[in-house]
C-alpha atoms as a PDB file:
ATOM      1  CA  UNK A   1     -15.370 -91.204 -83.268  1.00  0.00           C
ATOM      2  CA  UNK A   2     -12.254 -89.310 -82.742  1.00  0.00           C
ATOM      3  CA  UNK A   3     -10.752 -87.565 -86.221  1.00  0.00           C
ATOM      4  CA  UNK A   4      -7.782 -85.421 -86.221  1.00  0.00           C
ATOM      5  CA  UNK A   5      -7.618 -82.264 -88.152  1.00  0.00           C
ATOM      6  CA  UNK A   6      -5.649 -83.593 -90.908  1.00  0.00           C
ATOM      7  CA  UNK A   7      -9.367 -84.597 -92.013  1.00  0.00           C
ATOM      8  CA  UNK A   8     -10.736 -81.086 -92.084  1.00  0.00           C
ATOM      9  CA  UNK A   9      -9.509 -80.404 -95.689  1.00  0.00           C
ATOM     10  CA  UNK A  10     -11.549 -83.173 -96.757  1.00  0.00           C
ATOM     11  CA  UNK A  11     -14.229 -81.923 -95.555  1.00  0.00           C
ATOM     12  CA  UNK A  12     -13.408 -78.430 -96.311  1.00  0.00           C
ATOM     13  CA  UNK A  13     -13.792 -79.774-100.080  1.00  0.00           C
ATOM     14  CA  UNK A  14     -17.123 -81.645 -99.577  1.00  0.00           C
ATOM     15  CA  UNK A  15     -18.306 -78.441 -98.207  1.00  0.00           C
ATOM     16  CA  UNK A  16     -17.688 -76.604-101.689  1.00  0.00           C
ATOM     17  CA  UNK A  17     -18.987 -79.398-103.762  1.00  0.00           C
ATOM     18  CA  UNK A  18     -21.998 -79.747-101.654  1.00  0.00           C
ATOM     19  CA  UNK A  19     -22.288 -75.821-102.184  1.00  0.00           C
ATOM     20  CA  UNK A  20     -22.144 -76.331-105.965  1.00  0.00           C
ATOM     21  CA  UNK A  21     -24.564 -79.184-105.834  1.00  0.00           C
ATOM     22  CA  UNK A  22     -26.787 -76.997-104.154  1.00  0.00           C
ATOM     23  CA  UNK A  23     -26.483 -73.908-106.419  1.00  0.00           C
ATOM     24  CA  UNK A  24     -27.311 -76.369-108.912  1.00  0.00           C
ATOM     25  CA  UNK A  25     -30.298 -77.462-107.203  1.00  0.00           C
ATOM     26  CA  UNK A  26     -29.059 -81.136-108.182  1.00  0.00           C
ATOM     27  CA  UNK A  27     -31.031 -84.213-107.462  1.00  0.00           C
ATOM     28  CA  UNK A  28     -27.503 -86.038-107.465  1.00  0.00           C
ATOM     29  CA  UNK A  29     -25.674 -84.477-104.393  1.00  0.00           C
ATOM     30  CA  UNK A  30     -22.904 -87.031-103.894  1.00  0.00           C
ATOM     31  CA  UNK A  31     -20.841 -84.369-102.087  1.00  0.00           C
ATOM     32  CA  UNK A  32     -24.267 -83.724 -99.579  1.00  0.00           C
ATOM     33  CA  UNK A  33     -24.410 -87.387 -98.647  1.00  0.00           C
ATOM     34  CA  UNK A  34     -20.534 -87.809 -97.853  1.00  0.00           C
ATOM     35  CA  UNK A  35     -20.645 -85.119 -95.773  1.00  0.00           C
ATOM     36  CA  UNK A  36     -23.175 -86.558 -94.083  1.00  0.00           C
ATOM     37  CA  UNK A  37     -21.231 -89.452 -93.427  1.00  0.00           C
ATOM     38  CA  UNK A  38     -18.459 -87.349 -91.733  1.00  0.00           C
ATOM     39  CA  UNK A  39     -20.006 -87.604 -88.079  1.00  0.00           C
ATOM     40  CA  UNK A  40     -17.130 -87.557 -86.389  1.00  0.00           C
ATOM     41  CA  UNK A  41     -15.979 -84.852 -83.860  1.00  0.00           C
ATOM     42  CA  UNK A  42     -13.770 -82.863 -86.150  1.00  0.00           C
ATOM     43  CA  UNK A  43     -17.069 -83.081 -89.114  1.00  0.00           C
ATOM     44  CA  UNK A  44     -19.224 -81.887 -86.147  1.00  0.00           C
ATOM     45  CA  UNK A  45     -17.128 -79.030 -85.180  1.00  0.00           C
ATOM     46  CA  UNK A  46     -16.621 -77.919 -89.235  1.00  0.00           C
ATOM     47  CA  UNK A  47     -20.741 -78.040 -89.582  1.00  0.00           C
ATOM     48  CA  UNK A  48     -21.387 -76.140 -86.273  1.00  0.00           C
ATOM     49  CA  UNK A  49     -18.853 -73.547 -87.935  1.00  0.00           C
ATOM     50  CA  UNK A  50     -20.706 -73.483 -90.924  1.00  0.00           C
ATOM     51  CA  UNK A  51     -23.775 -73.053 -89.597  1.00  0.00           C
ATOM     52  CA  UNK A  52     -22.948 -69.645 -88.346  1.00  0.00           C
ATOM     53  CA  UNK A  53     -21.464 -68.809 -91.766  1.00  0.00           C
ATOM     54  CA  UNK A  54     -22.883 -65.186 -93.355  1.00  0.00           C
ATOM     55  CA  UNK A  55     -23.831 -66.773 -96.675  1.00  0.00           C
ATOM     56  CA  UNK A  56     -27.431 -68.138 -96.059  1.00  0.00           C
ATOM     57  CA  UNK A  57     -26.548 -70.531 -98.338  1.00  0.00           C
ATOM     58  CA  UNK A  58     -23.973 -72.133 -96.289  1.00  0.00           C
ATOM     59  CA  UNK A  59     -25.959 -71.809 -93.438  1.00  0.00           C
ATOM     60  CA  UNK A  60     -28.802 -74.372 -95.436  1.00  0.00           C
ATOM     61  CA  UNK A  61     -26.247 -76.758 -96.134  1.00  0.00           C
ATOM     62  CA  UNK A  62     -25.105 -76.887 -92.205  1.00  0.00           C
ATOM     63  CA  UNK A  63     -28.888 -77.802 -91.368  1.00  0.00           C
ATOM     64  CA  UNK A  64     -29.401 -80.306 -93.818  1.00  0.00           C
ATOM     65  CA  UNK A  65     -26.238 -82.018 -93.219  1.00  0.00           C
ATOM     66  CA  UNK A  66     -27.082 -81.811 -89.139  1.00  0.00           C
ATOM     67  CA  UNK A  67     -30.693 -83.346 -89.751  1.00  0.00           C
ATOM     68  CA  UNK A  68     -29.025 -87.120 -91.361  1.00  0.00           C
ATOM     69  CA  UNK A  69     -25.203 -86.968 -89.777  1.00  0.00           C
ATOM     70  CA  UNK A  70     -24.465 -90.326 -89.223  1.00  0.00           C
ATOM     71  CA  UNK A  71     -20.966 -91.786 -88.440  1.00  0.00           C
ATOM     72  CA  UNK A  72     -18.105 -94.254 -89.365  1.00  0.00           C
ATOM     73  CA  UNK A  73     -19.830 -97.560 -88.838  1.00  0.00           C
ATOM     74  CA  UNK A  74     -23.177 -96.307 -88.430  1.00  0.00           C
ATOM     75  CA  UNK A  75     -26.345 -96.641 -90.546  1.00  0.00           C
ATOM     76  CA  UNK A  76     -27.126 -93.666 -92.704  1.00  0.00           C
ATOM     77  CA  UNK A  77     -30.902 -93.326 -90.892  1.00  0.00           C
ATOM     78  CA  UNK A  78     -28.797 -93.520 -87.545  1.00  0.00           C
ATOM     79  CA  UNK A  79     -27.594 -90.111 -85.996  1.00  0.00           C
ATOM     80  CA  UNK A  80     -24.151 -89.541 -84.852  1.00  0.00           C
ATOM     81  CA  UNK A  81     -24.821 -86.190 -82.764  1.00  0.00           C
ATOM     82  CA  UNK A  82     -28.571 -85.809 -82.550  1.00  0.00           C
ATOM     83  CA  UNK A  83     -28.664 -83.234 -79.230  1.00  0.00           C
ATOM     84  CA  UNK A  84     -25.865 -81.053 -80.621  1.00  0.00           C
ATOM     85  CA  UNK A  85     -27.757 -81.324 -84.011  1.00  0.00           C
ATOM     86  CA  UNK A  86     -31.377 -80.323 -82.355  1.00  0.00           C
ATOM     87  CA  UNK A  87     -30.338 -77.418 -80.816  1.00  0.00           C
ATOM     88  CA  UNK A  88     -28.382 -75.968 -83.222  1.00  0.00           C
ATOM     89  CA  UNK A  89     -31.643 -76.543 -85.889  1.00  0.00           C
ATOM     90  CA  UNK A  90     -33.494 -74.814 -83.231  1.00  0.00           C
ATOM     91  CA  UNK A  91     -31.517 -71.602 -83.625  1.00  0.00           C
ATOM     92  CA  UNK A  92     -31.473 -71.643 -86.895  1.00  0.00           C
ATOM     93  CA  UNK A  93     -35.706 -71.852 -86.475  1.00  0.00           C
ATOM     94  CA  UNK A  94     -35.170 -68.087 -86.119  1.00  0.00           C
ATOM     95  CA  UNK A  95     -32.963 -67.227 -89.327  1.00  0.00           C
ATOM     96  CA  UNK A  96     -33.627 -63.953 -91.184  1.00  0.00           C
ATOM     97  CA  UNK A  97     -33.657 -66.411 -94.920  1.00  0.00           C
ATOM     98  CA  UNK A  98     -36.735 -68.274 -95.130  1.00  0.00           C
ATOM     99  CA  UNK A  99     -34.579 -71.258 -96.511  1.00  0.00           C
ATOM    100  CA  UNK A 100     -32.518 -71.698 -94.349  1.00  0.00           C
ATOM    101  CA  UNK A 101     -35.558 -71.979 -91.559  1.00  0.00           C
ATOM    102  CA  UNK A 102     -37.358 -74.221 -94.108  1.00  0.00           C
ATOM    103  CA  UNK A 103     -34.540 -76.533 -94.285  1.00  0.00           C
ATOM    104  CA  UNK A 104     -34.066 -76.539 -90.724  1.00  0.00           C
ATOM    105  CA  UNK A 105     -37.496 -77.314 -89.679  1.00  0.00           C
ATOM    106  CA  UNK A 106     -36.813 -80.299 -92.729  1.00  0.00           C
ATOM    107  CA  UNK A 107     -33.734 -81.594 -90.991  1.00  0.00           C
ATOM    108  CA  UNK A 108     -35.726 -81.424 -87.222  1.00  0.00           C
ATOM    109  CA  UNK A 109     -38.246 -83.973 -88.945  1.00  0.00           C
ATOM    110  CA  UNK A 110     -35.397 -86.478 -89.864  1.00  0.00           C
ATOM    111  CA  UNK A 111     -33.970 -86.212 -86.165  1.00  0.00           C
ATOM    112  CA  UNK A 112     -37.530 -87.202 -84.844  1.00  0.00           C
ATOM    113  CA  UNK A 113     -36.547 -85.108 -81.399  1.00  0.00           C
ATOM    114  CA  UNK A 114     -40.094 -84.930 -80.185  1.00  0.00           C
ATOM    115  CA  UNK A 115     -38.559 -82.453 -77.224  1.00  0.00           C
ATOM    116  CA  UNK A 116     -38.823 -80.048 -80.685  1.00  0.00           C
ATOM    117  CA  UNK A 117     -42.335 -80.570 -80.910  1.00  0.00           C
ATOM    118  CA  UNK A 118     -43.551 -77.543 -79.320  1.00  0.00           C
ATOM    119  CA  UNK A 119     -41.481 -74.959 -81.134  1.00  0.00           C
ATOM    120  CA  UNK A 120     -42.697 -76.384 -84.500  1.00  0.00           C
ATOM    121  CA  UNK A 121     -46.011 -76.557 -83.565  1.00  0.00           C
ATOM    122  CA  UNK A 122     -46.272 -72.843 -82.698  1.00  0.00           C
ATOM    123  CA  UNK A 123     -45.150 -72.116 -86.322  1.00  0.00           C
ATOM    124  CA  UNK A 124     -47.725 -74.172 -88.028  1.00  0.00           C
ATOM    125  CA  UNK A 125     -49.938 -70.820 -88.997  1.00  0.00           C
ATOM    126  CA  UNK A 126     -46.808 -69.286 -90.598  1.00  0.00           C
ATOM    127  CA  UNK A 127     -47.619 -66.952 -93.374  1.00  0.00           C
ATOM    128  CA  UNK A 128     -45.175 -69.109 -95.546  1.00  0.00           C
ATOM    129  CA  UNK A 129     -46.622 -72.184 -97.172  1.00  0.00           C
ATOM    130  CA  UNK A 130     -43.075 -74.250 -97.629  1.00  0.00           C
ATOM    131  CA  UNK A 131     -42.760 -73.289 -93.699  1.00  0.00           C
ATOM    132  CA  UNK A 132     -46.411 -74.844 -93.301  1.00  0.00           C
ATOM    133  CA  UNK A 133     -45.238 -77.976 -95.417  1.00  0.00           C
ATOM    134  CA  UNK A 134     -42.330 -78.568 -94.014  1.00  0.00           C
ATOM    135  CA  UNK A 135     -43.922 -78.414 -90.146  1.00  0.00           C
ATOM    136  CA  UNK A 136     -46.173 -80.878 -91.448  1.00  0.00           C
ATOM    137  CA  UNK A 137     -43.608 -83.151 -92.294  1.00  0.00           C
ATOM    138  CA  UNK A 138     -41.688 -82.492 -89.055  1.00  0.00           C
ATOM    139  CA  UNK A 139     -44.139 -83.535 -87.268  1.00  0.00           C
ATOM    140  CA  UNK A 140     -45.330 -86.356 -89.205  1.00  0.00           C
ATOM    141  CA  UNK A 141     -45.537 -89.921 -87.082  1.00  0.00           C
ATOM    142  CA  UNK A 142     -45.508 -87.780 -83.890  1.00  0.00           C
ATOM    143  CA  UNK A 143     -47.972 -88.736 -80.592  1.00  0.00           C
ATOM    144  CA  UNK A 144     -47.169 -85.683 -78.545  1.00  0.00           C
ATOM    145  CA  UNK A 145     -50.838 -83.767 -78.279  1.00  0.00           C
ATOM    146  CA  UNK A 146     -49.075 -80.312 -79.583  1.00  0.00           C
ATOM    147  CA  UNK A 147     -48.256 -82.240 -82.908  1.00  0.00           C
ATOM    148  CA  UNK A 148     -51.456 -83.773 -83.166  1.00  0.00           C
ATOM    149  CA  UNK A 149     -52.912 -80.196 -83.091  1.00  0.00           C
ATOM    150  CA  UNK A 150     -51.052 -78.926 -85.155  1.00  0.00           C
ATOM    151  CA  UNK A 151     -51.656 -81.711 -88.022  1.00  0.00           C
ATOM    152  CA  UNK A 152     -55.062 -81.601 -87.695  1.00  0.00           C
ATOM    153  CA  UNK A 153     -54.795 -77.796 -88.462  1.00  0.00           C
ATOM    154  CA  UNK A 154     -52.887 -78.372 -91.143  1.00  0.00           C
ATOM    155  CA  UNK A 155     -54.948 -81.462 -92.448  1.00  0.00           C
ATOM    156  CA  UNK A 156     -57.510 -78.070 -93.536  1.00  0.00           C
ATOM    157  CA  UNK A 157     -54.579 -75.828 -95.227  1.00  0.00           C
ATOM    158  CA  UNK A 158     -54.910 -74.247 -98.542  1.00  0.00           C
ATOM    159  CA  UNK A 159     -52.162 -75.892-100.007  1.00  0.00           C
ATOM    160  CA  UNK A 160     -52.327 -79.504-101.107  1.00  0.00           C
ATOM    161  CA  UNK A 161     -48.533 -80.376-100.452  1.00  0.00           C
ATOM    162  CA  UNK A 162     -49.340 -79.400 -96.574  1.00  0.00           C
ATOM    163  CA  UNK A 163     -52.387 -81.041 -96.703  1.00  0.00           C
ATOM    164  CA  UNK A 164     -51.327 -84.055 -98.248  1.00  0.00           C
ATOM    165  CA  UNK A 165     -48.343 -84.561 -95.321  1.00  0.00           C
ATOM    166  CA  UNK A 166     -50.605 -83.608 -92.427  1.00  0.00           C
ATOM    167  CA  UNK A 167     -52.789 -86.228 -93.465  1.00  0.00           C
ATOM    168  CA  UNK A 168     -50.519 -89.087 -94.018  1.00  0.00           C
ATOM    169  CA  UNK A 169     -49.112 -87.572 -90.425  1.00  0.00           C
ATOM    170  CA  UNK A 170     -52.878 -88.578 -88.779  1.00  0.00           C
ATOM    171  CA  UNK A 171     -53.278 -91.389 -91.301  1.00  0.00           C
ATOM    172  CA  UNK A 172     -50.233 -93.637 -90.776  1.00  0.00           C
ATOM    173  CA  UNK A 173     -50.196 -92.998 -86.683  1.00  0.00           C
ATOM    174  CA  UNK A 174     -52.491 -95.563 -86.066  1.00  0.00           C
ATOM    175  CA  UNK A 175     -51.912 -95.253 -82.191  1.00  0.00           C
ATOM    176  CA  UNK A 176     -53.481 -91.803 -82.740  1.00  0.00           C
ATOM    177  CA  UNK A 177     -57.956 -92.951 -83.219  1.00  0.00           C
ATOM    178  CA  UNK A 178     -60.735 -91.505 -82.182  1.00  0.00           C
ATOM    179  CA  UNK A 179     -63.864 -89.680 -83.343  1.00  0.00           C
ATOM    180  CA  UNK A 180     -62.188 -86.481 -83.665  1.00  0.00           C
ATOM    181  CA  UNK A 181     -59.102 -88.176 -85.801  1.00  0.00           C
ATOM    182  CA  UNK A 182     -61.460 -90.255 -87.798  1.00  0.00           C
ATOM    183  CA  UNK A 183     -63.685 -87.064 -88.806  1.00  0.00           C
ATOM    184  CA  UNK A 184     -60.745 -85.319 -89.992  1.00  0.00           C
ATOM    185  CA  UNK A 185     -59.325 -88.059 -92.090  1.00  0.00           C
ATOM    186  CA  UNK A 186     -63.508 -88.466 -93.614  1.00  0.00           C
ATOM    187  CA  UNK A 187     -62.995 -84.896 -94.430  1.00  0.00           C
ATOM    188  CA  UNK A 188     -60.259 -85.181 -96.740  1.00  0.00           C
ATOM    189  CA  UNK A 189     -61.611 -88.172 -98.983  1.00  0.00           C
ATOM    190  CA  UNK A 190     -63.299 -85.966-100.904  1.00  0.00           C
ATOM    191  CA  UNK A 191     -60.404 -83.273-100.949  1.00  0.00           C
ATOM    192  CA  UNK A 192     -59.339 -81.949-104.894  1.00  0.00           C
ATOM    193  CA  UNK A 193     -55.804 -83.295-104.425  1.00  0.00           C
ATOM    194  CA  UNK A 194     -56.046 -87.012-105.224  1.00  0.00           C
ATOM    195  CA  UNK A 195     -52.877 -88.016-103.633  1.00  0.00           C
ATOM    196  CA  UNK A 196     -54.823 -86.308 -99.743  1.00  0.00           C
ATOM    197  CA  UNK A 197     -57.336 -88.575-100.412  1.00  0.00           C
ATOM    198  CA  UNK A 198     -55.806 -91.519-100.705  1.00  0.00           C
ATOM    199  CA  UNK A 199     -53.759 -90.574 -97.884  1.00  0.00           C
ATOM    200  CA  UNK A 200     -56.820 -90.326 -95.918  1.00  0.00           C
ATOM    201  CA  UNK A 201     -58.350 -93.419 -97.124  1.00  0.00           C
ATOM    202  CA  UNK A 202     -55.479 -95.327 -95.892  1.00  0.00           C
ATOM    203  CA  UNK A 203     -55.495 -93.754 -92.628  1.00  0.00           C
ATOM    204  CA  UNK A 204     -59.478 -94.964 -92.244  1.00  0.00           C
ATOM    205  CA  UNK A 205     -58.398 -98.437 -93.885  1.00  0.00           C
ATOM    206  CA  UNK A 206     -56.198 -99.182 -91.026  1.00  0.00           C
ATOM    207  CA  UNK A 207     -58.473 -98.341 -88.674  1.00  0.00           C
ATOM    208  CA  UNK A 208     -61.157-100.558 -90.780  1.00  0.00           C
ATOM    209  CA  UNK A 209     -63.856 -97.390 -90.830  1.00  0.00           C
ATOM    210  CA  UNK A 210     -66.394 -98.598 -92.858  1.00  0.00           C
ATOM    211  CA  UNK A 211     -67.246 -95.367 -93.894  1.00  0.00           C
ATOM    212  CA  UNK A 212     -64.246 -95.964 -96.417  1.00  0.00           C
ATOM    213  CA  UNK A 213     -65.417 -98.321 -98.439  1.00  0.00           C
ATOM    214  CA  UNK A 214     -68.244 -96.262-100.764  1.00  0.00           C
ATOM    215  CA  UNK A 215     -65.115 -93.842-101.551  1.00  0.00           C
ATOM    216  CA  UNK A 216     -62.712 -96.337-101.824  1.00  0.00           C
ATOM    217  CA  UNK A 217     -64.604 -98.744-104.126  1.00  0.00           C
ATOM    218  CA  UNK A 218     -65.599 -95.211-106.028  1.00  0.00           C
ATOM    219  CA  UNK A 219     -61.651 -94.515-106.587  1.00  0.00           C
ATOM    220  CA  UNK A 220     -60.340 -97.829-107.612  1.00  0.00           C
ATOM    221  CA  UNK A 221     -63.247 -98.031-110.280  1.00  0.00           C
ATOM    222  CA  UNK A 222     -62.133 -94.645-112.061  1.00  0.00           C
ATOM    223  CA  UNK A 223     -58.908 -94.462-114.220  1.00  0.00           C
ATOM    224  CA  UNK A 224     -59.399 -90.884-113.878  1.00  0.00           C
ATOM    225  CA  UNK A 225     -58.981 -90.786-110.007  1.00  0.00           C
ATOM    226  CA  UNK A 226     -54.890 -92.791-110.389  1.00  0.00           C
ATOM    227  CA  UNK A 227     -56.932 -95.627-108.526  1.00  0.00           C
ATOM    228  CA  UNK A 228     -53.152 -97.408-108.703  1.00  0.00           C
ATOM    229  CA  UNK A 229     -52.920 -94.989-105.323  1.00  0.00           C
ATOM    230  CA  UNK A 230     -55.676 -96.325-103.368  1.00  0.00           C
ATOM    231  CA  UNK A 231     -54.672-100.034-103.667  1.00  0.00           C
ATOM    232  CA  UNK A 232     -52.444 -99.728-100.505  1.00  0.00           C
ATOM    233  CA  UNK A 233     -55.693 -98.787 -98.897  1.00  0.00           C
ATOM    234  CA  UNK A 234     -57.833-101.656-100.390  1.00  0.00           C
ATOM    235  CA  UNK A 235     -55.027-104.153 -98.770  1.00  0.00           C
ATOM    236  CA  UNK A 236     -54.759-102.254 -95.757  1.00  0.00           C
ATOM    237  CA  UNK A 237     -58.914-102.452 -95.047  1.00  0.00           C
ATOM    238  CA  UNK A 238     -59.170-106.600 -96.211  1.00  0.00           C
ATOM    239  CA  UNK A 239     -55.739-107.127 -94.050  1.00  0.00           C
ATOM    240  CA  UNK A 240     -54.030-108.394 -96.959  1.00  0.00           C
ATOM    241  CA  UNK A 241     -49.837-108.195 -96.917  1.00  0.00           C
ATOM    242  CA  UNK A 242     -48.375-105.820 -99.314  1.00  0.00           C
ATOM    243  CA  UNK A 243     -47.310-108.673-101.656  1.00  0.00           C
ATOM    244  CA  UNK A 244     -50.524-110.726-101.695  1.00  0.00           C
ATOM    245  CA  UNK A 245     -50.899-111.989-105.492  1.00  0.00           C
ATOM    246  CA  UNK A 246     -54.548-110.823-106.403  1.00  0.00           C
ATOM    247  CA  UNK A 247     -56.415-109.735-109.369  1.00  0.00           C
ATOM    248  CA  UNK A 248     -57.832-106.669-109.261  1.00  0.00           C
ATOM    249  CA  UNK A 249     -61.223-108.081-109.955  1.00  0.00           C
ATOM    250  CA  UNK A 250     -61.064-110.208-106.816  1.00  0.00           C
ATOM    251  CA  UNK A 251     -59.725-107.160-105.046  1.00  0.00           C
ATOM    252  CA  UNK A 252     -62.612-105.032-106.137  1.00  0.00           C
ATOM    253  CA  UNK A 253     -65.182-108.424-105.151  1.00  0.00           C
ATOM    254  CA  UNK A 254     -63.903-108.401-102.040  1.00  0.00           C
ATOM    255  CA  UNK A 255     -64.448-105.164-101.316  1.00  0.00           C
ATOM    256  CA  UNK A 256     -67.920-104.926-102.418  1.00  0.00           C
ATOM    257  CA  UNK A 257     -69.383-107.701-100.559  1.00  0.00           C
ATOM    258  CA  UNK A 258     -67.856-106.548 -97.053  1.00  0.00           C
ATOM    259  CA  UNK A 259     -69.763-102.944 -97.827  1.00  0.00           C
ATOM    260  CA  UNK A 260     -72.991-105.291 -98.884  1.00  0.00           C
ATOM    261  CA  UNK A 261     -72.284-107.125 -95.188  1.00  0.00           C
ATOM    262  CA  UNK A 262     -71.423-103.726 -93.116  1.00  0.00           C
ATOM    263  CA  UNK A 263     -74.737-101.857 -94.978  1.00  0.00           C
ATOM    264  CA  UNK A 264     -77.809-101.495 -92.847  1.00  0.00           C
END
């Protein structure tokens, strides 16, 4: 893990490109993902540096860089300093430019430090939608009952994008079940953003709520409603694998004659 400081003009260069790449808001960022790959000691200590830099956006770059450092030798979903990395995210929790807070609280999520839970919780009424969207995807997959909470608040937000990843938050957790979780997710099949509901239609599919199929049958029979989005949560109710070869007649059959069984 050790580097010496002959590196650091390396990185000193990734640094501007990633800058650029940035400024460009480019979806290609090769410069981002290299320097994301420099979690070594002397890459740490350059991104800790930067992170205090007074251009805000120098400071964003730091904190997504921090949120998927990985190493020599290590997998790039592996982190190479994830403590160091959480509490410097923290701080920047508390930056005067909203972006660089949103892309902190963005970069917590990919760390998964659940000790983190708490402080993005207490943010999830923020004023800011992209602050509320990105909390929800912080704390998506989290058990820790401040997270669930705060999801289920934000499962009822204005905004579909924080709706959308609060749901699939409650949804895909299937450790997290219940009466209250399974009345939120039956609350958000009928939301106006299609890609919520199916989110939420998958969440009561894996927990094979047969209140799912009237909605679910309803969605995969209407071109209108993208019912190519609710086929996860057809397979995911019959316990069908992901690759299972079947029509989408038989799927549809299926589906019909397990509400005719389950119906009073």
């Amino acid at each position: 893990m050790e580097t010496s400081q002959s590196d650091l003009p390396s990185i000193d260069s990734l640094i501007e490109a990633a800058v650029a790449e940035m400024r460009r808001d480019d979806d290609r960022t090769p410069a981002l993902v290299a320097l994301q790959g420099m979690g070594t000691q002397a890459g740490l200590a350059r991104i800790l540096d930067l992170s205090r830099s007074p251009e805000p956006i120098r400071r964003r770059l730091a904190a997504v860089v921090l949120g998927q450092m990985h190493g020599p030798g290590q997998r790039s979903d592996e982190r190479a300093f994830p403590e160091p990395a959480c509490s410097v995210l923290l701080r920047l929790l508390d930056d005067e430019d909203a972006g660089v807070m949103v892309d902190a609280i963005f970069a917590l999520g990919h760390l998964g430090n659940r000790r983190c839970d708490p402080v993005l919780a207490a943010r999830c009424h923020h004023e800011d939608p992209h602050v509320r969207y990105a909390i929800a995807f912080a704390l998506c997959g989290s058990t820790t009952p401040v997270a669930v909470e705060a999801l289920l608040a934000l499962m009822e937000d204005v905004y579909d994008q924080v709706r959308d990843w609060a749901t699939t938050g409650i949804g895909q957790t299937t450790e997290l079940d219940g009466p209250e979780i399974r009345a939120a997710l039956l609350r958000r099949v009928d939301d106006e953003d299609v890609f919520t509901q199916a989110e939420a239609m998958h969440g009561l599919a894996r927990r094979r709520d047969a209140r799912v199929l009237p909605p679910l049958i309803h969605a995969l029979s209407h071109e209108h409603l993208m019912p190519h989005l609710f086929v996860d949560a057809a397979f995911a109710y019959l316990g069908l694998e992901e690759d299972t070869d079947i029509t989408e007649a038989d799927l549809m059959a299926r589906l019909r004659a397990l509400l005719e069984s389950e119906t009073p």
